[in-house]
PDB file of N, CA and C in Angstrom:
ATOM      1  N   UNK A   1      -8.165  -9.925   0.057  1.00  0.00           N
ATOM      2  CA  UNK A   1      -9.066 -10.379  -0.974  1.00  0.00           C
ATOM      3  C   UNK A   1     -10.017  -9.246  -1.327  1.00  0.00           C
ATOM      4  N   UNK A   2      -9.880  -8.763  -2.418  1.00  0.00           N
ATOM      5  CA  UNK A   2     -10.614  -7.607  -2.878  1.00  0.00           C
ATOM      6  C   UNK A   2     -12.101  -7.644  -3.102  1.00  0.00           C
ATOM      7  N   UNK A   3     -13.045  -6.982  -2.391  1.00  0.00           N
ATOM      8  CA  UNK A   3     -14.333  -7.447  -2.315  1.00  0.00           C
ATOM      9  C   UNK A   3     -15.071  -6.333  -3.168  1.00  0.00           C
ATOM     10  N   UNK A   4     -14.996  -4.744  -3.757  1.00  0.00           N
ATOM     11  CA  UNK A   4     -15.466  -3.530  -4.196  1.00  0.00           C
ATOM     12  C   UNK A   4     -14.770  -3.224  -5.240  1.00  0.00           C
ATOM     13  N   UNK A   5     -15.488  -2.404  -5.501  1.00  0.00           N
ATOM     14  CA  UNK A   5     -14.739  -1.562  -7.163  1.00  0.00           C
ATOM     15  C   UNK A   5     -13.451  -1.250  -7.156  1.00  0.00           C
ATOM     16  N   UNK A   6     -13.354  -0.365  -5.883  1.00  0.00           N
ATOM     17  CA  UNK A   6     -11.783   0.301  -5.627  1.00  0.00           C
ATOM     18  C   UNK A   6     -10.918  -1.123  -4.878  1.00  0.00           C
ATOM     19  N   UNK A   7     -11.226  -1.999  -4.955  1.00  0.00           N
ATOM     20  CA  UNK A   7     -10.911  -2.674  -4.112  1.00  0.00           C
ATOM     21  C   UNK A   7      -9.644  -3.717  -4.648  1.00  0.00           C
ATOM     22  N   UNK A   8      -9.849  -4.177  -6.030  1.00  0.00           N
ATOM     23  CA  UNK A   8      -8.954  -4.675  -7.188  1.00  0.00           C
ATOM     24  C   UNK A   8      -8.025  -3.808  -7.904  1.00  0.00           C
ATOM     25  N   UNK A   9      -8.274  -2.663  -8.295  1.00  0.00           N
ATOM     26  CA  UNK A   9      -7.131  -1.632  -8.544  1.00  0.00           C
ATOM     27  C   UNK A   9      -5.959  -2.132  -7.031  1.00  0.00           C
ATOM     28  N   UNK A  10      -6.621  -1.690  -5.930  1.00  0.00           N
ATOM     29  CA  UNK A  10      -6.019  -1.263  -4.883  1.00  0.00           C
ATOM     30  C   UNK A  10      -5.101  -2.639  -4.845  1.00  0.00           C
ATOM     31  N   UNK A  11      -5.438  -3.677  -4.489  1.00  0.00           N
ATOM     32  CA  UNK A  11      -4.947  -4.985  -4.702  1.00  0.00           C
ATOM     33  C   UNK A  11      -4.104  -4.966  -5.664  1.00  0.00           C
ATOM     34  N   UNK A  12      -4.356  -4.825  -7.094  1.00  0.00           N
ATOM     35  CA  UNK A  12      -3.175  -4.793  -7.592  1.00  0.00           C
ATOM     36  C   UNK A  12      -2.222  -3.870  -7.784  1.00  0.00           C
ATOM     37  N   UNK A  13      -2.334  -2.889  -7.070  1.00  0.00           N
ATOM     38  CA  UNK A  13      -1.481  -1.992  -6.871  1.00  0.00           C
ATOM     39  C   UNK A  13      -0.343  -2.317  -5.548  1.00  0.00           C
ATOM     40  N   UNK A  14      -1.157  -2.860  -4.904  1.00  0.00           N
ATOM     41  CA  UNK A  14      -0.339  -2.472  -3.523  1.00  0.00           C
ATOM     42  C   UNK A  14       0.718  -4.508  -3.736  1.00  0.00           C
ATOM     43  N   UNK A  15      -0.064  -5.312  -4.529  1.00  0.00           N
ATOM     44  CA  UNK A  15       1.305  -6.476  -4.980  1.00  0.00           C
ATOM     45  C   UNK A  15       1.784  -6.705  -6.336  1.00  0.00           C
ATOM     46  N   UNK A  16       1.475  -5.862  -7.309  1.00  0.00           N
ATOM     47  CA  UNK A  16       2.100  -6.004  -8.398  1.00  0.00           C
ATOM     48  C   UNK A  16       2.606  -4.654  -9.018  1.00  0.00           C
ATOM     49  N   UNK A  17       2.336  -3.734  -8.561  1.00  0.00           N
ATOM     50  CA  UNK A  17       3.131  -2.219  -8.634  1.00  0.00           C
ATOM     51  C   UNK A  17       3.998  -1.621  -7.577  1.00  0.00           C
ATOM     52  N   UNK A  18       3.422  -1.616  -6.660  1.00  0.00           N
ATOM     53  CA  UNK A  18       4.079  -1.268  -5.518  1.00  0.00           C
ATOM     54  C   UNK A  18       5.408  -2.022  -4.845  1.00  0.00           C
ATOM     55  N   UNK A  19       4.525  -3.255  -4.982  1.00  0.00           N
ATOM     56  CA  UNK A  19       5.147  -4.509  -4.316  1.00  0.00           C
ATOM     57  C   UNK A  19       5.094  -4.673  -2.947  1.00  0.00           C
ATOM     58  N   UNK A  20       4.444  -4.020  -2.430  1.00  0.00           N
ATOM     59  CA  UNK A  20       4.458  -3.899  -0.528  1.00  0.00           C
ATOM     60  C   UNK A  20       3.649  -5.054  -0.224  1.00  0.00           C
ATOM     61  N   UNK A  21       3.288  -5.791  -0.975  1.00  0.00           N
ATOM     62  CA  UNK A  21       2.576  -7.186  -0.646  1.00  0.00           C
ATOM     63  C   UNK A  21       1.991  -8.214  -1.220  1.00  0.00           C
ATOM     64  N   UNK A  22       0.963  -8.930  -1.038  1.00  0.00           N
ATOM     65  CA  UNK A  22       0.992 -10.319  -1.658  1.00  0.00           C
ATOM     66  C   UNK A  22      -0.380 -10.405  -1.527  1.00  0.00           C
ATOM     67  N   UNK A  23      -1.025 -11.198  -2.634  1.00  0.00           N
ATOM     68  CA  UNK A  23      -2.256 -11.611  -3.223  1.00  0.00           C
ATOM     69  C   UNK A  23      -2.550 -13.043  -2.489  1.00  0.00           C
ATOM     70  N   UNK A  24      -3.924 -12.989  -1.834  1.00  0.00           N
ATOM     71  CA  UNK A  24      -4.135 -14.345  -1.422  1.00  0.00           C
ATOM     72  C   UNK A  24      -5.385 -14.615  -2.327  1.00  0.00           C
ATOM     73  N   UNK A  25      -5.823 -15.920  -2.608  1.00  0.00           N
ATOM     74  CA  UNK A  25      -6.687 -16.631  -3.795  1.00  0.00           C
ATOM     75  C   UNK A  25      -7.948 -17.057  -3.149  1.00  0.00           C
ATOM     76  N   UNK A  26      -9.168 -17.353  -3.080  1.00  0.00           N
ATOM     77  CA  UNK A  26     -10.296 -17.681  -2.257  1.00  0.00           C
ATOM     78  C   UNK A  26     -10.590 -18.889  -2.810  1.00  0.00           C
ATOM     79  N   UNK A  27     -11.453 -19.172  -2.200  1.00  0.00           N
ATOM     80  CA  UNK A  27     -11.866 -20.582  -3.186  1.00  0.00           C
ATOM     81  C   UNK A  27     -12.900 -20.257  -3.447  1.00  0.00           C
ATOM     82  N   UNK A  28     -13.718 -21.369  -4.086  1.00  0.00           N
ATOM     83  CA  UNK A  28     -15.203 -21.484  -5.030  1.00  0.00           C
ATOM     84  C   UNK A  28     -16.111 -20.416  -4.067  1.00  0.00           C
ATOM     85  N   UNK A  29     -16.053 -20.589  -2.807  1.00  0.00           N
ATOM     86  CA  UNK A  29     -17.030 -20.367  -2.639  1.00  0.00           C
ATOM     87  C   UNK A  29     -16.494 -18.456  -1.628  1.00  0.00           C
ATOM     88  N   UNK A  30     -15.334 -18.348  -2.109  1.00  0.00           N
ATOM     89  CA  UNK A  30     -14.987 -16.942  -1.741  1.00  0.00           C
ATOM     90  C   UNK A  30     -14.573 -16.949  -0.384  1.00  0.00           C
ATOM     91  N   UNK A  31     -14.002 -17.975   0.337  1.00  0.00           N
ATOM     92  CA  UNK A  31     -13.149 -18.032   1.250  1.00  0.00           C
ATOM     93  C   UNK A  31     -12.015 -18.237   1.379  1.00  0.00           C
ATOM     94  N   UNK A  32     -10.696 -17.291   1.863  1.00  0.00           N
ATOM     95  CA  UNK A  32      -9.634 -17.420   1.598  1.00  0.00           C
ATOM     96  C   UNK A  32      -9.630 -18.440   3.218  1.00  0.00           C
ATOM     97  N   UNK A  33      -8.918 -19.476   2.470  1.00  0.00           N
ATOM     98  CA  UNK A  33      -8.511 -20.708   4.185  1.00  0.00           C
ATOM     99  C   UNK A  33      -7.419 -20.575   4.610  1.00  0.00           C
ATOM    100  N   UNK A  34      -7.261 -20.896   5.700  1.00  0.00           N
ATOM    101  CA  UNK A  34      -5.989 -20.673   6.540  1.00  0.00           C
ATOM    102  C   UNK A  34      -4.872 -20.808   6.008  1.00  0.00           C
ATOM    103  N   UNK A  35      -4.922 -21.965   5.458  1.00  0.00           N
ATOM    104  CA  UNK A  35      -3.454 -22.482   4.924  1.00  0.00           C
ATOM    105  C   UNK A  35      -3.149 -21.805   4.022  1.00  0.00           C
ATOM    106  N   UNK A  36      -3.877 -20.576   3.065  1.00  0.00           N
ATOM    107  CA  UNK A  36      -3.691 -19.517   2.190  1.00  0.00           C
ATOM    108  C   UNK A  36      -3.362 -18.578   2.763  1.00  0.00           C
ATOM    109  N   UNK A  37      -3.695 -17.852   3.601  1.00  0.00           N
ATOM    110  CA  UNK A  37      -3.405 -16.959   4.469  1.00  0.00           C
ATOM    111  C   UNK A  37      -1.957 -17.052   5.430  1.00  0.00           C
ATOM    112  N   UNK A  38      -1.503 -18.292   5.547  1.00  0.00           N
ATOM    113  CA  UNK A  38      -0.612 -18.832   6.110  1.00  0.00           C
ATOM    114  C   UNK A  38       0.446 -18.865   5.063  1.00  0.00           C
ATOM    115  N   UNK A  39       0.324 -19.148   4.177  1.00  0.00           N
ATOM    116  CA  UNK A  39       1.694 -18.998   2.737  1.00  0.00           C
ATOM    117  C   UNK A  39       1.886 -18.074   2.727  1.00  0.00           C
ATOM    118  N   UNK A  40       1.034 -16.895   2.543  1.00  0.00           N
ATOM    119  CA  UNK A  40       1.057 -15.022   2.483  1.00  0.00           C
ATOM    120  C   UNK A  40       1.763 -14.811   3.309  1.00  0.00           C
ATOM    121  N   UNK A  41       1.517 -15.368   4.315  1.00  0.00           N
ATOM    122  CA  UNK A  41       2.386 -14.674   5.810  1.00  0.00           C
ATOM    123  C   UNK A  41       3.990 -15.533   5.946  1.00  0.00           C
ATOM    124  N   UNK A  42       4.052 -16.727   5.554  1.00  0.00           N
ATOM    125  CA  UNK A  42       5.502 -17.157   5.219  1.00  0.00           C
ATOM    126  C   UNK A  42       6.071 -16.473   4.021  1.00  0.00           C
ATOM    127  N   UNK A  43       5.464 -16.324   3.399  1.00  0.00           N
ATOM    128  CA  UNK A  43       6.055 -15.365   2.268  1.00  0.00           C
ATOM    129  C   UNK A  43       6.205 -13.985   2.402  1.00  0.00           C
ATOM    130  N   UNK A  44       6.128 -13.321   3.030  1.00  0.00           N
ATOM    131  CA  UNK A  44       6.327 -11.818   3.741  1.00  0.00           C
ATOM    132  C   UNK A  44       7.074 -12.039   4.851  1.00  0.00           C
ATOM    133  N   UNK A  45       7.080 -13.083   5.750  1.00  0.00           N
ATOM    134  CA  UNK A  45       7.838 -12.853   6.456  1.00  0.00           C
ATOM    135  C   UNK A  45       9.573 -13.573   6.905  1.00  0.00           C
ATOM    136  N   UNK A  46       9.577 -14.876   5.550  1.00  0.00           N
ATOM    137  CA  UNK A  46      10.827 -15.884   5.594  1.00  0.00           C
ATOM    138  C   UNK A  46      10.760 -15.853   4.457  1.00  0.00           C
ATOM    139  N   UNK A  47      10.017 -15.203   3.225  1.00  0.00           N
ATOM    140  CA  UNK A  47      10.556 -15.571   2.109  1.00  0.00           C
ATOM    141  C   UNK A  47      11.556 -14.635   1.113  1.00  0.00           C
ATOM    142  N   UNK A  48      11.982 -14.836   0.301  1.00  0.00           N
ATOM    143  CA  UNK A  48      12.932 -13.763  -0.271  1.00  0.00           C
ATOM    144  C   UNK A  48      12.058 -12.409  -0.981  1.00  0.00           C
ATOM    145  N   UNK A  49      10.544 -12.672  -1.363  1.00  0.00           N
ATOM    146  CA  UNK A  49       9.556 -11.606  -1.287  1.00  0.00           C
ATOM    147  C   UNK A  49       9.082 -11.131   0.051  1.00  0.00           C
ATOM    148  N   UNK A  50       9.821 -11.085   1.212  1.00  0.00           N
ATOM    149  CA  UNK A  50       9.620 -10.644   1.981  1.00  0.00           C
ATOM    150  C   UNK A  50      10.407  -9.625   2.231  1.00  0.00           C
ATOM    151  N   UNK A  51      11.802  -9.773   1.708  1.00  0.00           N
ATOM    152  CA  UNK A  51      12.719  -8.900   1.728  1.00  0.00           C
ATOM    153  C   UNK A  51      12.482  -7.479   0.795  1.00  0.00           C
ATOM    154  N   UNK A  52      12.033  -8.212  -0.078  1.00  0.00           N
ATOM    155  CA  UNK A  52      11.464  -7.116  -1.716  1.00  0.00           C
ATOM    156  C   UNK A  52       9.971  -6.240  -0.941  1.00  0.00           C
ATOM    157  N   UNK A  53       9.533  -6.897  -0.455  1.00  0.00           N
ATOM    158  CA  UNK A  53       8.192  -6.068   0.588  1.00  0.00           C
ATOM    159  C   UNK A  53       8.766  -5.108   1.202  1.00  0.00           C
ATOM    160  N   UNK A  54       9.556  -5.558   2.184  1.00  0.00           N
ATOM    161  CA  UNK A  54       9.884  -4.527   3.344  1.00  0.00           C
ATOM    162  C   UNK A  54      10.707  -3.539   2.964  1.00  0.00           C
ATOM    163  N   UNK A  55      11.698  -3.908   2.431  1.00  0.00           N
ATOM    164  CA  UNK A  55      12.436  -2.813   1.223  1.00  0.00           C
ATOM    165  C   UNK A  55      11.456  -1.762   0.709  1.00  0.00           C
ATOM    166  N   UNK A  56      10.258  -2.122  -0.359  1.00  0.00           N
ATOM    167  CA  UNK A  56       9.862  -1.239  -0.877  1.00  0.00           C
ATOM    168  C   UNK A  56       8.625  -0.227   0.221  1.00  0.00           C
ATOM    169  N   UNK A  57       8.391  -1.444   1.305  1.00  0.00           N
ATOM    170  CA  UNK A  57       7.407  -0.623   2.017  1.00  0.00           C
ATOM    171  C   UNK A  57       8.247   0.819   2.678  1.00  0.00           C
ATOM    172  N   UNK A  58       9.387   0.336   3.035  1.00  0.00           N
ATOM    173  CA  UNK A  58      10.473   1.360   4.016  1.00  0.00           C
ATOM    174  C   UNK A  58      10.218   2.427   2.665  1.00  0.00           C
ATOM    175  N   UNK A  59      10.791   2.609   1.856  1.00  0.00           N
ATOM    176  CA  UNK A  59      10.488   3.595   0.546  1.00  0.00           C
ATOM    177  C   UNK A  59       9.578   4.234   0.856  1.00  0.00           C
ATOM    178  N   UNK A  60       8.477   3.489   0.401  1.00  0.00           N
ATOM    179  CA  UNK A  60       7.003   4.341  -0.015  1.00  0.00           C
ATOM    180  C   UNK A  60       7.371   5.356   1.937  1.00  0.00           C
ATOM    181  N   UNK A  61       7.045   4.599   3.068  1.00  0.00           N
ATOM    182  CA  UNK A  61       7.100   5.218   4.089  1.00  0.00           C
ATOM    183  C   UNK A  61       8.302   6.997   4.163  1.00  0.00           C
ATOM    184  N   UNK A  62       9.166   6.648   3.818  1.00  0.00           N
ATOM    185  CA  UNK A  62       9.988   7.418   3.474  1.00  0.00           C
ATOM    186  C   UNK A  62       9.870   8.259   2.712  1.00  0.00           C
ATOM    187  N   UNK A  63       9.290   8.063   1.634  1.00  0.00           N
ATOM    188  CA  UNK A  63       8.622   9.189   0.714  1.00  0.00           C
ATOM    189  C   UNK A  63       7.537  10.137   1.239  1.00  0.00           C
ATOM    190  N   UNK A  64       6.773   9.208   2.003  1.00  0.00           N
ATOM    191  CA  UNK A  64       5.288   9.703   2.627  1.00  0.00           C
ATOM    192  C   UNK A  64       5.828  10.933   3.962  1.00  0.00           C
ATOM    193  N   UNK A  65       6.823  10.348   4.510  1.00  0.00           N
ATOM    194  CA  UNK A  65       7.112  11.383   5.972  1.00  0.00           C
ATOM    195  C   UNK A  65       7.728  12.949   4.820  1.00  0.00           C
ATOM    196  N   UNK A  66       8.776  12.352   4.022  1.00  0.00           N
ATOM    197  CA  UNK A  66       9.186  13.673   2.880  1.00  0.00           C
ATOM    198  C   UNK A  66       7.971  14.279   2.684  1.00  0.00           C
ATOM    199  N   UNK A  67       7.351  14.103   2.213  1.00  0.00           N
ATOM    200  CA  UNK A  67       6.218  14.535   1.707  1.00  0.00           C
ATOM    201  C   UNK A  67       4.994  15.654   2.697  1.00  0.00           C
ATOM    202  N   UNK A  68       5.399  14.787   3.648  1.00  0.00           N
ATOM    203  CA  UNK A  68       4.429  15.769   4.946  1.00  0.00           C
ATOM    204  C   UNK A  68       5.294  16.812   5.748  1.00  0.00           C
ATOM    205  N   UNK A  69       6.609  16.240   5.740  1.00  0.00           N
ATOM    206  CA  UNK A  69       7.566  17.339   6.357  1.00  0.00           C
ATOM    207  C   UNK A  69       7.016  18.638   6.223  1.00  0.00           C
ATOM    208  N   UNK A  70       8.285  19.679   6.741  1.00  0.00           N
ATOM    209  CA  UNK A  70       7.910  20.951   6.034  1.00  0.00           C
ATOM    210  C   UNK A  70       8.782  21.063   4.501  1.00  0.00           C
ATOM    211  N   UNK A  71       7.872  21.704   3.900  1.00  0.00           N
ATOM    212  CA  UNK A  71       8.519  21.964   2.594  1.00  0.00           C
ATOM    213  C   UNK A  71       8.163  21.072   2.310  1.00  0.00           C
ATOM    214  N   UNK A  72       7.594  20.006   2.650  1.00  0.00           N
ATOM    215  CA  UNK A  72       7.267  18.820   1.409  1.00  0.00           C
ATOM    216  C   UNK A  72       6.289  19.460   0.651  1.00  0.00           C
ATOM    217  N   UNK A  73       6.207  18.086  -0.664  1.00  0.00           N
ATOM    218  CA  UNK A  73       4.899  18.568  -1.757  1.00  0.00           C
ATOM    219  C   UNK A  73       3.414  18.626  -1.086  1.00  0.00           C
ATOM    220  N   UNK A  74       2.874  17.334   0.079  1.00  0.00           N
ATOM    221  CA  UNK A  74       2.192  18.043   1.021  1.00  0.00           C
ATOM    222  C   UNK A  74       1.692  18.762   1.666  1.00  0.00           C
ATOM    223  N   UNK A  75       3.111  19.244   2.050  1.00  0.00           N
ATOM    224  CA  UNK A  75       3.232  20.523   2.948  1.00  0.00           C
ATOM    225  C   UNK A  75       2.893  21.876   2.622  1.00  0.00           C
ATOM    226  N   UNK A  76       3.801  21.867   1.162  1.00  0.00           N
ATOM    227  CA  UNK A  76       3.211  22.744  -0.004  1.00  0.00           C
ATOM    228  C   UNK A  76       1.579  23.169  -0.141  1.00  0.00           C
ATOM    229  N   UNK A  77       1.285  21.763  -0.870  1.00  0.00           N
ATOM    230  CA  UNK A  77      -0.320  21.688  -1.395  1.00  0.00           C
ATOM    231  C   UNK A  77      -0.665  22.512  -0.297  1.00  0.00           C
ATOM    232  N   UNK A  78      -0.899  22.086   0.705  1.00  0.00           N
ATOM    233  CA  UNK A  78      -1.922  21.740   1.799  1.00  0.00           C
ATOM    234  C   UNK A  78      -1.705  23.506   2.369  1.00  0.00           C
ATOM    235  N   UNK A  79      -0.339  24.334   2.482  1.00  0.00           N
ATOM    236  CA  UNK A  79      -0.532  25.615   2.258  1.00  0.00           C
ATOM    237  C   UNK A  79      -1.200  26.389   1.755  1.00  0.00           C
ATOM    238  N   UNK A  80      -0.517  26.186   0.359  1.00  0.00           N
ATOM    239  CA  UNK A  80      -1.403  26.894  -0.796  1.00  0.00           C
ATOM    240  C   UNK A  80      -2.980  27.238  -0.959  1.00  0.00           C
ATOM    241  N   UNK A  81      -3.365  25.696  -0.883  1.00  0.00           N
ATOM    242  CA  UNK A  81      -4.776  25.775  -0.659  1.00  0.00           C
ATOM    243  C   UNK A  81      -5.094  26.889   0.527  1.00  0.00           C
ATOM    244  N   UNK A  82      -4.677  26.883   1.917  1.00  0.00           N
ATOM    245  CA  UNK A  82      -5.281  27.544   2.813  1.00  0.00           C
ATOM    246  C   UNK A  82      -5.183  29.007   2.564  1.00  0.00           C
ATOM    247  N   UNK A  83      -3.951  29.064   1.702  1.00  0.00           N
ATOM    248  CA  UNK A  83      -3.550  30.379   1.533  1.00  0.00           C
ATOM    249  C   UNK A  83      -5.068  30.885   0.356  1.00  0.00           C
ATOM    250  N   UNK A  84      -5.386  29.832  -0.509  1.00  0.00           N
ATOM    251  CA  UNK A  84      -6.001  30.072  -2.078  1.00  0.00           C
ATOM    252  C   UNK A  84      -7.371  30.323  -1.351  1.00  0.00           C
ATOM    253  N   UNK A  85      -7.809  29.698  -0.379  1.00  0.00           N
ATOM    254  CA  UNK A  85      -9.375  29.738   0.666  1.00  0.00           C
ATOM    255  C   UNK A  85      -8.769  31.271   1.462  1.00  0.00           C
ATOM    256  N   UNK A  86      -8.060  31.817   2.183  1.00  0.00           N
ATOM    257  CA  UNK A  86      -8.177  32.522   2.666  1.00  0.00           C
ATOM    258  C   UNK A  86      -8.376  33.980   1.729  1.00  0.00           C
ATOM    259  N   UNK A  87      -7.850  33.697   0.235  1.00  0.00           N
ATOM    260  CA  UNK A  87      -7.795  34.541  -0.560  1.00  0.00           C
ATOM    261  C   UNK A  87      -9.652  35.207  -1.022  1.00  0.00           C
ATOM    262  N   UNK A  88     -10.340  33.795  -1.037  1.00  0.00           N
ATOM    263  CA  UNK A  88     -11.807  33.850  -1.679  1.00  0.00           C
ATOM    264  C   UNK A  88     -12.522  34.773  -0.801  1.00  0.00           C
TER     265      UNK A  88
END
């Protein structure tokens, strides 16, 4: 439940772009209740959006280790820079 500025981007990023997860709803008074929290979690973990989660989470993960490897774009950046600071 998104409580900050960055906090609703992030939310809808991470269940309606990403897809790595699921939106729970609060009530009036801004408490998400169990039995909400409890659908989220049957639904990630027995539902057929659970399958579409874990799928895309394995991805993003997979991209992220590429990425830090050597030679990743990471790996790259994160050179360069030291190389671009050692240059100054």
């Amino acid at each position: 439940m998104p409580q900050w500025t960055d906090q609703t981007r992030n939310a809808k990023l991470v269940a309606d772009v990403w897809k790595i997860g699921v939106r729970v709803t609060a009530d009036e008074n801004g408490i998400v209740m169990r039995e909400e929290i409890a659908a989220a979690v049957n639904e990630v973990m027995q539902g057929d959006g659970g399958l579409v989660i874990r799928r895309n989470a394995m991805k993003w993960k997979d991209l992220a280790v590429e990425a830090v490897d050597e030679g990743g774009s990471s790996d790259s950046n994160v050179t360069e820079l030291a190389m671009e600071l050692l240059r100054t």
